[in-house]
Protein backbone atom coordinates (compact mmCIF):
# COMPACT_ATOMS: atom_id res chain seq x y z
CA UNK A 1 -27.06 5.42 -1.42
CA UNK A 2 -24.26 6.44 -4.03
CA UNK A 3 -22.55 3.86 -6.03
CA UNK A 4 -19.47 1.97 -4.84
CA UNK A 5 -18.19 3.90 -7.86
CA UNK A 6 -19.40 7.19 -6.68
CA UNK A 7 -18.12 7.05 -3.47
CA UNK A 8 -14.31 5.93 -4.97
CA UNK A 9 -15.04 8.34 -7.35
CA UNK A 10 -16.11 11.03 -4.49
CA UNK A 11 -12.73 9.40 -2.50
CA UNK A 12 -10.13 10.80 -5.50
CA UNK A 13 -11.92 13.72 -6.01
CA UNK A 14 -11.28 14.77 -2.30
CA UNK A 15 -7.84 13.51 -2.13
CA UNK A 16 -7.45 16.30 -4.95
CA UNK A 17 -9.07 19.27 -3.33
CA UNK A 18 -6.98 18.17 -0.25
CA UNK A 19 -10.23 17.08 2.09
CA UNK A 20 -8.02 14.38 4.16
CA UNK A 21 -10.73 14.33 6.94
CA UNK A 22 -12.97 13.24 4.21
CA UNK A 23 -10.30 11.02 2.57
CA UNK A 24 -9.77 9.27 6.04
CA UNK A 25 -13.74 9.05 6.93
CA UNK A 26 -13.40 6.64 4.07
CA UNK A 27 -11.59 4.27 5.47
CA UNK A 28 -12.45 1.58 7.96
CA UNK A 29 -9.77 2.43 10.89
CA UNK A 30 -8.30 -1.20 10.35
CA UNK A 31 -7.87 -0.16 6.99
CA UNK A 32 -6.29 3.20 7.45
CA UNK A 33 -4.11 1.90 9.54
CA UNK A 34 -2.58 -0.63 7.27
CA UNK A 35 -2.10 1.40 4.83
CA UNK A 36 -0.15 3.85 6.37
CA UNK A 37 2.17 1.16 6.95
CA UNK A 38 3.18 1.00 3.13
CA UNK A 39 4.43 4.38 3.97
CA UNK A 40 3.79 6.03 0.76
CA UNK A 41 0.78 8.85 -0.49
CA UNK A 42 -0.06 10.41 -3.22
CA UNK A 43 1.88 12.91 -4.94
CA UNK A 44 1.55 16.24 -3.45
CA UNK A 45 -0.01 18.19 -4.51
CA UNK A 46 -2.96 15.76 -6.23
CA UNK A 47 -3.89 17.12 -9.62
CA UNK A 48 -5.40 14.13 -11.05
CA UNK A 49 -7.08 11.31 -9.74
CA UNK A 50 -8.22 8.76 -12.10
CA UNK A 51 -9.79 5.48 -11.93
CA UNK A 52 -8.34 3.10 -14.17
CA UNK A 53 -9.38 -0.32 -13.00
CA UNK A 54 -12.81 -1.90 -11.23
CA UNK A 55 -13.96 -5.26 -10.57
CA UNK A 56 -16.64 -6.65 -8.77
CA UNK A 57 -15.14 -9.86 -6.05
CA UNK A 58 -17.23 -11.13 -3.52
CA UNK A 59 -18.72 -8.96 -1.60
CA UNK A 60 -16.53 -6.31 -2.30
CA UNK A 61 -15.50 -3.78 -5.29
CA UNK A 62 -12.27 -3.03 -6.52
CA UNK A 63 -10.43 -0.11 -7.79
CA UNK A 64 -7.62 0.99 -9.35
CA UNK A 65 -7.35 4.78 -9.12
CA UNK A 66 -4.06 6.68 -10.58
CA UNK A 67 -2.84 9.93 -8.47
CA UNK A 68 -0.66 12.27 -10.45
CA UNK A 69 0.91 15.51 -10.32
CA UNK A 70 3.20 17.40 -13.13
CA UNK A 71 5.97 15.23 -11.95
CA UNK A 72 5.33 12.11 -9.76
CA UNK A 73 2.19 9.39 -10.28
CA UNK A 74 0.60 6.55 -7.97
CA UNK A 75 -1.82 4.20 -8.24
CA UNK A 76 -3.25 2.86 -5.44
CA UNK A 77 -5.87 -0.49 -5.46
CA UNK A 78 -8.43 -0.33 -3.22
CA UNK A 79 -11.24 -2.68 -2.04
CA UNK A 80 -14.56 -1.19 -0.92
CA UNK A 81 -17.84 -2.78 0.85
CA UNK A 82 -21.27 -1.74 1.72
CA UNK A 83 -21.33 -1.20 5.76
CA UNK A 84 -24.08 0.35 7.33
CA UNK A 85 -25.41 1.70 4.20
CA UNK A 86 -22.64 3.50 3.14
CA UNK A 87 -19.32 2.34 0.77
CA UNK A 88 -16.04 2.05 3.08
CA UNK A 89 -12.38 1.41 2.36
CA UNK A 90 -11.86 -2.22 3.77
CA UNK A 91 -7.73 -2.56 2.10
CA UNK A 92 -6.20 -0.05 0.17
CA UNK A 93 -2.55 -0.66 -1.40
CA UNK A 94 0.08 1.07 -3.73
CA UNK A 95 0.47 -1.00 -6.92
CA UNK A 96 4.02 -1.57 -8.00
């Protein structure tokens, strides 16, 4: 099994080459769903994805991982756990 790492890593690394369905299988739908409701996304296009931040809380890992783009930049904190063997996005949120 990769890394919670890995798989945040793998996360911004699709959000780059544009794999959304990939990008959305992370998330847990309760997840996805909230975060849509911040209403914002990472520049498009991605050109850079970047993690900045992790910490280990719980049961759960956390990351800090800056979008960017020639002209516009996000980062967007993100808390991960192990279900079923595999890392998924549990709460994912824009940092202001």
């Amino acid at each position: 099994m990769a890394s919670a790492r890995e798989t945040a890593q793998r996360h911004a690394n699709d959000v780059v080459a544009g794999n959304m369905s990939g990008v959305i299988g992370d998330f847990t739908p309760e997840a996805l769903s909230e975060f849509q409701q911040h209403g914002v996304m990472p520049p498009r296009p991605t050109t850079k994805a970047e993690i900045v931040s992790e910490a280990h809380e719980g049961n759960r890992e956390r990351f800090e991982i800056a979008y960017s783009n020639d002209s516009q930049a996000l980062t967007i904190r993100s808390w991960w756990e192990e279900q079923g063997g595999v890392w998924k996005l549990v709460k994912a949120e824009p940092v202001r």
